[in-house]
C-alpha atoms as a PDB file:
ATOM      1  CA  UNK A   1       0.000   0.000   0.000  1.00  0.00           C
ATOM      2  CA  UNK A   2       1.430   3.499  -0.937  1.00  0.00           C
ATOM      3  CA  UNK A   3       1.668   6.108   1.909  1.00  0.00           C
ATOM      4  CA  UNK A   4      -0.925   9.047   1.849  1.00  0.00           C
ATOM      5  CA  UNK A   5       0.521  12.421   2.150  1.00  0.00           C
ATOM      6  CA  UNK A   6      -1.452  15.624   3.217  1.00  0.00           C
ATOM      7  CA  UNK A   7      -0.598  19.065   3.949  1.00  0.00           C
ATOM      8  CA  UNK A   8      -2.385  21.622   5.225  1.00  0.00           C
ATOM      9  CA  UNK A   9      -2.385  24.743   3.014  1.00  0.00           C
ATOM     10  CA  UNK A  10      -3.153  28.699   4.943  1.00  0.00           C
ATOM     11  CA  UNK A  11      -4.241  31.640   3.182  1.00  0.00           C
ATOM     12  CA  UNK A  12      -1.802  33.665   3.944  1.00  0.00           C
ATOM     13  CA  UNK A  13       1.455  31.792   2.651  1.00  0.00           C
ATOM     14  CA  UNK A  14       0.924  27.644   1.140  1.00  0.00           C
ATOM     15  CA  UNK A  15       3.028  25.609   3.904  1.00  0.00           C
ATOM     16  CA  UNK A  16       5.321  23.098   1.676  1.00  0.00           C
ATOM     17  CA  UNK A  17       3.645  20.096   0.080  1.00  0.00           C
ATOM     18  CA  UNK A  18       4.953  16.438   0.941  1.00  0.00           C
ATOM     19  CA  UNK A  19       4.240  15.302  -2.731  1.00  0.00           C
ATOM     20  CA  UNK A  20       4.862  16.886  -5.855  1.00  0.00           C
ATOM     21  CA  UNK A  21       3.943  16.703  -9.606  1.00  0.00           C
ATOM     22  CA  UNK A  22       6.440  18.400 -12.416  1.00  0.00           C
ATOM     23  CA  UNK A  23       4.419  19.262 -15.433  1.00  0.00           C
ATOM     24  CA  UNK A  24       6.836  18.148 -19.361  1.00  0.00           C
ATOM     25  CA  UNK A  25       6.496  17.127 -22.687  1.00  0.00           C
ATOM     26  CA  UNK A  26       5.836  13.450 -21.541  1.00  0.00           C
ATOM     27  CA  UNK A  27       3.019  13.606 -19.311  1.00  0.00           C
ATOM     28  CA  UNK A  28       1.278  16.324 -20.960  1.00  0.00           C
ATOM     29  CA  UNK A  29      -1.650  14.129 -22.010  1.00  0.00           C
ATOM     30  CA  UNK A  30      -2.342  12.420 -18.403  1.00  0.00           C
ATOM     31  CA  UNK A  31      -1.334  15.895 -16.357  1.00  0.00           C
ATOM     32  CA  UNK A  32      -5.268  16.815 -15.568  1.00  0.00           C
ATOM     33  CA  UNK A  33      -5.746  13.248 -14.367  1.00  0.00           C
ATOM     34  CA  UNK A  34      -2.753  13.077 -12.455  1.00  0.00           C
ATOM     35  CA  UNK A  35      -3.368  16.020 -10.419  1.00  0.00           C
ATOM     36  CA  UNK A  36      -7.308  14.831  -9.549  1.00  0.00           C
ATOM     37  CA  UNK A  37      -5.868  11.614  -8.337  1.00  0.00           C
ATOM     38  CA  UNK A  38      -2.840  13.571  -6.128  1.00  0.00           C
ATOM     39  CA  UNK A  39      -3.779  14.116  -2.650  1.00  0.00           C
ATOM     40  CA  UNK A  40      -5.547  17.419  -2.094  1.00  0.00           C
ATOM     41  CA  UNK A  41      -3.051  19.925  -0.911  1.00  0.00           C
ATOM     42  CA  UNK A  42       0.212  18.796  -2.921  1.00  0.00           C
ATOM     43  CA  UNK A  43       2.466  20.622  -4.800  1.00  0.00           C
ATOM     44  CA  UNK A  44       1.694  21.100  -8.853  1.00  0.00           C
ATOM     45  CA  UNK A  45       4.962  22.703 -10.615  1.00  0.00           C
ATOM     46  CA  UNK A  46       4.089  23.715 -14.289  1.00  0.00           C
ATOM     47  CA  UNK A  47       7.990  23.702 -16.506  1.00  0.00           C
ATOM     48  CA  UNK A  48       6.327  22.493 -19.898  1.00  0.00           C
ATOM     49  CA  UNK A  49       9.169  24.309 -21.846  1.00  0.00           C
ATOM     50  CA  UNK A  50       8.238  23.180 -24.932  1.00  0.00           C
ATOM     51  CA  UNK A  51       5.926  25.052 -25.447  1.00  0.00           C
ATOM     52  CA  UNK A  52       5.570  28.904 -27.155  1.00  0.00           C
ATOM     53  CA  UNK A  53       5.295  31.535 -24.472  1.00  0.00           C
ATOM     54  CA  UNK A  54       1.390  31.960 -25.488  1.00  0.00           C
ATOM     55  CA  UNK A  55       0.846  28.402 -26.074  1.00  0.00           C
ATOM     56  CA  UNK A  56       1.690  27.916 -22.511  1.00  0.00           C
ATOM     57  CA  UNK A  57       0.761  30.734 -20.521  1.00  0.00           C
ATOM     58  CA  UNK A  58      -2.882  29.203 -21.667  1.00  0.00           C
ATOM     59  CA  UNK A  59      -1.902  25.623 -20.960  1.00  0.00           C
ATOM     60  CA  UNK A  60      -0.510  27.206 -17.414  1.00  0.00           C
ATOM     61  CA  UNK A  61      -4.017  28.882 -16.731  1.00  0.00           C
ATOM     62  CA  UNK A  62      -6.036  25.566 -17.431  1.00  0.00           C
ATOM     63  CA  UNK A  63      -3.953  23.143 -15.328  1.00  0.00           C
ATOM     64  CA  UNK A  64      -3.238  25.847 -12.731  1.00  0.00           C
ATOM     65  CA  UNK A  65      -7.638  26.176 -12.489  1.00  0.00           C
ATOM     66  CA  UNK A  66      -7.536  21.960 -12.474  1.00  0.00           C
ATOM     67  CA  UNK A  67      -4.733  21.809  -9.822  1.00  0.00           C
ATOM     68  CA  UNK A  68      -6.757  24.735  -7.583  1.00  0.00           C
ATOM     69  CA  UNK A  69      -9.624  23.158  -7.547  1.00  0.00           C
ATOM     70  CA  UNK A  70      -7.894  20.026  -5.034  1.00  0.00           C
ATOM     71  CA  UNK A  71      -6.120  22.629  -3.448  1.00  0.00           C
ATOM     72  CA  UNK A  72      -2.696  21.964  -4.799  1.00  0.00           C
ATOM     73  CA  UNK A  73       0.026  24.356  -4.532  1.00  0.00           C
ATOM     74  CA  UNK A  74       0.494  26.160  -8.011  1.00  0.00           C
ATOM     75  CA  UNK A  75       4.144  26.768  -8.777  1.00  0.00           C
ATOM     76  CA  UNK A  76       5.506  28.293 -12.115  1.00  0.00           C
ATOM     77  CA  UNK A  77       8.881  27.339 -13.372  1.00  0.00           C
ATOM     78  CA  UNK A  78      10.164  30.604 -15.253  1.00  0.00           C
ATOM     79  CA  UNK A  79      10.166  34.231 -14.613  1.00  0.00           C
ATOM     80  CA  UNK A  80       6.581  34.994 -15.736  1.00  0.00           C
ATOM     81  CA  UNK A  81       3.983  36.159 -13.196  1.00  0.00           C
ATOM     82  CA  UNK A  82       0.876  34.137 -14.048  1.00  0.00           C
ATOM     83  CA  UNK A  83      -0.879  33.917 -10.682  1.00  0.00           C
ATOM     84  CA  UNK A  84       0.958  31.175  -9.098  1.00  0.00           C
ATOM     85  CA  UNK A  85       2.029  30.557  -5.837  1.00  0.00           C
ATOM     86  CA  UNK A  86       5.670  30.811  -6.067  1.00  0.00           C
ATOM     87  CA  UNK A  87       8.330  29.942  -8.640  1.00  0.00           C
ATOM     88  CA  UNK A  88      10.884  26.890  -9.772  1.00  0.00           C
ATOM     89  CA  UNK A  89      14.417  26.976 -11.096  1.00  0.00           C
ATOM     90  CA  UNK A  90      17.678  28.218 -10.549  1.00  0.00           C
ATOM     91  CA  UNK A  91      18.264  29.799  -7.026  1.00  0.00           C
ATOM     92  CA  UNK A  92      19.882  33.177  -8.607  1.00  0.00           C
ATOM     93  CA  UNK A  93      16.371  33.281 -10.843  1.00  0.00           C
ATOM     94  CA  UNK A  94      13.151  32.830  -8.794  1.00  0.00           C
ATOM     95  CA  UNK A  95      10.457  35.180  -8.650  1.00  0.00           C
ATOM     96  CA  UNK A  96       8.265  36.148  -5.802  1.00  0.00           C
ATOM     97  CA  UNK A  97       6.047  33.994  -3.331  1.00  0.00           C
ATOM     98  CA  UNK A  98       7.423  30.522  -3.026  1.00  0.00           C
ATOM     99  CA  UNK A  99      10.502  30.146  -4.059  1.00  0.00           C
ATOM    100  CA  UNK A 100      11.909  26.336  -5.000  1.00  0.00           C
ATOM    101  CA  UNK A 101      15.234  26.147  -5.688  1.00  0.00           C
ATOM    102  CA  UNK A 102      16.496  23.212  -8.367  1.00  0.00           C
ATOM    103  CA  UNK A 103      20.235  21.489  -7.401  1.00  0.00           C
ATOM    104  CA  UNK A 104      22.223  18.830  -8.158  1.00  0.00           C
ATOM    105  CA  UNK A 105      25.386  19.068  -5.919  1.00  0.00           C
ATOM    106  CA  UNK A 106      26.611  20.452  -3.325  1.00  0.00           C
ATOM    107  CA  UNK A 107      27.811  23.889  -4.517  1.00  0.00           C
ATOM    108  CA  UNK A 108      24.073  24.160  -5.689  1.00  0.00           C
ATOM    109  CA  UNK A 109      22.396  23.380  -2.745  1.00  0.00           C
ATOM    110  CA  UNK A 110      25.057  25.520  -0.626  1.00  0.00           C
ATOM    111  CA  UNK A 111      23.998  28.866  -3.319  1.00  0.00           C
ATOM    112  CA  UNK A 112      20.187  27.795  -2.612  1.00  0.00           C
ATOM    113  CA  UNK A 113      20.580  28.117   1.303  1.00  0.00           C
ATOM    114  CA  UNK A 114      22.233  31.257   0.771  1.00  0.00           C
ATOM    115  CA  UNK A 115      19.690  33.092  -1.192  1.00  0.00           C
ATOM    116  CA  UNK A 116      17.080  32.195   1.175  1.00  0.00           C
ATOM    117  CA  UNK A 117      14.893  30.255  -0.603  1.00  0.00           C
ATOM    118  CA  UNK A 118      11.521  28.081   0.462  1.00  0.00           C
ATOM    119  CA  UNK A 119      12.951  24.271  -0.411  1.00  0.00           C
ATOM    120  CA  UNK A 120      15.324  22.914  -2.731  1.00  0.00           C
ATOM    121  CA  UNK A 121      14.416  20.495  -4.935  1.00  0.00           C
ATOM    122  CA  UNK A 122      17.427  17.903  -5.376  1.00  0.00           C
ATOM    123  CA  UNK A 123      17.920  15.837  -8.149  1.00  0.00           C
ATOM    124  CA  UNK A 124      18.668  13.305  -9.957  1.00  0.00           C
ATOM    125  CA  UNK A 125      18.320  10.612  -6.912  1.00  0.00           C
ATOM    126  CA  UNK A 126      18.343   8.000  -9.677  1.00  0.00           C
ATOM    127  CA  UNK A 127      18.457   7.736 -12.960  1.00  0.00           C
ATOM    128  CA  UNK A 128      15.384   9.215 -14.995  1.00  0.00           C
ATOM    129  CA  UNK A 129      13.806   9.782 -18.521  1.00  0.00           C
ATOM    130  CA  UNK A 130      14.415  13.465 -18.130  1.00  0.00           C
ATOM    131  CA  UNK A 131      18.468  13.004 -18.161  1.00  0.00           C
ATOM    132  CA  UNK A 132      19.656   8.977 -19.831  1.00  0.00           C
ATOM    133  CA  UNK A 133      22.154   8.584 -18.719  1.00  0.00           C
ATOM    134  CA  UNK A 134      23.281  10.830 -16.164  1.00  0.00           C
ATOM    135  CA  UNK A 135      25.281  10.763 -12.905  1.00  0.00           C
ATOM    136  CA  UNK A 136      22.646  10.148  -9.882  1.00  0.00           C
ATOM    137  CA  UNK A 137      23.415  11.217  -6.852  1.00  0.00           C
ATOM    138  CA  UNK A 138      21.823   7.945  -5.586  1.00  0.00           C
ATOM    139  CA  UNK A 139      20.282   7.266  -1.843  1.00  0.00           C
ATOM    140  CA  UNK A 140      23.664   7.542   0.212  1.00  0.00           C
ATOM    141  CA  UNK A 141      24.766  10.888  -1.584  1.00  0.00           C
ATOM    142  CA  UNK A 142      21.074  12.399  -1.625  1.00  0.00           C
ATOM    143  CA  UNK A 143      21.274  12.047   2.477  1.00  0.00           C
ATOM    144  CA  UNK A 144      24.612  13.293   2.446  1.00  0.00           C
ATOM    145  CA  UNK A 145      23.433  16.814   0.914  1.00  0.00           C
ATOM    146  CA  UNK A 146      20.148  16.860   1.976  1.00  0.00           C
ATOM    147  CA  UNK A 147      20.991  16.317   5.604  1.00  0.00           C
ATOM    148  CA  UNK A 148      23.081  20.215   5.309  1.00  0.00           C
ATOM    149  CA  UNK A 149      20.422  21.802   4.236  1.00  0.00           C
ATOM    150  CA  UNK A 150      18.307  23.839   7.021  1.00  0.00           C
ATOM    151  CA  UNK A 151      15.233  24.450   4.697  1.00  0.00           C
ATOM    152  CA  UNK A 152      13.375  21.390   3.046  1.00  0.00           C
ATOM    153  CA  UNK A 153      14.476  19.121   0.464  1.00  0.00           C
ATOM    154  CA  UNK A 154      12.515  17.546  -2.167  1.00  0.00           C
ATOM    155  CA  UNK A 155      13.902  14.308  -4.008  1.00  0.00           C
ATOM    156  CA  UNK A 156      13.526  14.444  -7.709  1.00  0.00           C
ATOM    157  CA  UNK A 157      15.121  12.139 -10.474  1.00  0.00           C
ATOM    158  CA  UNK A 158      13.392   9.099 -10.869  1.00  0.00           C
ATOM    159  CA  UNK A 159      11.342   8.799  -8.297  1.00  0.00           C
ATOM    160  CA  UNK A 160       8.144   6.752  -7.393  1.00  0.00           C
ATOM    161  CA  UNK A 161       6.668   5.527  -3.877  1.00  0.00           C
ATOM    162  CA  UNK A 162       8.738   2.300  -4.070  1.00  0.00           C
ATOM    163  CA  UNK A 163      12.135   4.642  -4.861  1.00  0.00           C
ATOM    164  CA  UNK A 164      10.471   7.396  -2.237  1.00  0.00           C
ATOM    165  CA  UNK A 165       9.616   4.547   0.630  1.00  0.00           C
ATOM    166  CA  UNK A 166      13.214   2.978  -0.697  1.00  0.00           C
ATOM    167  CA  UNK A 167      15.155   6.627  -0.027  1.00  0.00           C
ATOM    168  CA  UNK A 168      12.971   7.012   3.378  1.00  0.00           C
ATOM    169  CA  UNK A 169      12.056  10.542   2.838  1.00  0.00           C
ATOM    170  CA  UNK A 170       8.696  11.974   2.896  1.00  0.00           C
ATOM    171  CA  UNK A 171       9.420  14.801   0.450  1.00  0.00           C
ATOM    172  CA  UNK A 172       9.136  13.898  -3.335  1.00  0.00           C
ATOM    173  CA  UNK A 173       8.343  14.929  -6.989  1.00  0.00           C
ATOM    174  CA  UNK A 174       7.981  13.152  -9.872  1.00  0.00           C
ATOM    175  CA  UNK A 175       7.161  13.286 -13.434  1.00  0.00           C
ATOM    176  CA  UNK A 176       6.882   9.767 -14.730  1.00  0.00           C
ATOM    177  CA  UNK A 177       6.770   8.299 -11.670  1.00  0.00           C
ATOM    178  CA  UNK A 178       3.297  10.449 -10.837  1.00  0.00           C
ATOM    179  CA  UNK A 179       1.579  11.091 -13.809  1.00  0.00           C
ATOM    180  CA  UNK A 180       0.401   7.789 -15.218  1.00  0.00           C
ATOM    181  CA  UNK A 181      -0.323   5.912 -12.320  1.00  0.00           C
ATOM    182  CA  UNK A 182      -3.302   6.283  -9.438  1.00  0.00           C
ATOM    183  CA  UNK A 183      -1.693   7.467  -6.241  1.00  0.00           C
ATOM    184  CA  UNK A 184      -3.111   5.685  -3.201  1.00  0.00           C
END
């Protein structure tokens, strides 16, 4: 059986969601089912970069309305200011209310904590469709970072509950690994 997550969200400031969903290319078609089936209050992060910037700002308004409506945390990966609640990416390049930092070694995650942000979103764990063939920082080196980092980290690369109850960390996004599949 795969572990619930909840979250409570406030209406002054979201708190940070246990469970996240990263929008791409891949699960474009399955992305409004996905994020009924997440627990209400996780965290929805909209990247889909392939898209032209009007193309997406409308793709952003229709899954941001979807995700909203199960009280997910709306995040916006780029430097636009749609309406959502905070921003993904680069520490040195987030806009304003949430801010979730991406890294992927140490000197990343040290530049993160430094600028203050929200959470830190650390990647890859393992290896994933998003990168073939890339170096993972795997479960002994994700604790190793994670565990100097005074704000909260979310595992990305690869991930699903198995890999998630396998790291033993409640904090996760996926892309693959949450989009096709009913979460329990």
């Amino acid at each position: 059986m795969a572990p619930r997550y909840s979250v409570c969200v406030t209406r002054e400031q979201p708190s940070l969601p246990l469970l996240w969903l990263l929008s791409d290319a891949r699960n474009d078609a399955t992305i409004e089912d996905a994020l009924r089936t997440l627990p209400p209050g996780s965290g929805f992060v909209f990247r889909h970069y392939h898209l032209d910037p009007e193309t997406r700002h409308a793709r952003f308004d229709v899954l941001a309305d979807v995700a909203r409506q199960y009280r997910h945390v709306v995040i916006l990966s780029g430097p636009q200011e749609w309406g959502a609640d905070g921003h993904y990416g680069p520490s040195d390049s987030l806009g304003a209310g949430l801010r979730l930092a991406t890294a992927h070694d140490g000197e990343e995650l040290q530049a993160a904590i430094a600028a203050g942000v929200d959470g830190i979103f650390l990647s890859p764990v393992f290896p994933t469709a998003s990168h073939p063939g890339a170096a993972t920082l795997g479960v002994h080196g994700f604790h190793v970072l994670a565990q100097q980092s005074p704000v909260p980290v979310i595992a990305l690369g690869g991930m699903t509950h198995e890999r998630a109850r396998e790291l033993d960390w409640p904090r996760w996004g996926a892309i693959d690994g949450l989009a096709s599949t009913k979460v329990a």
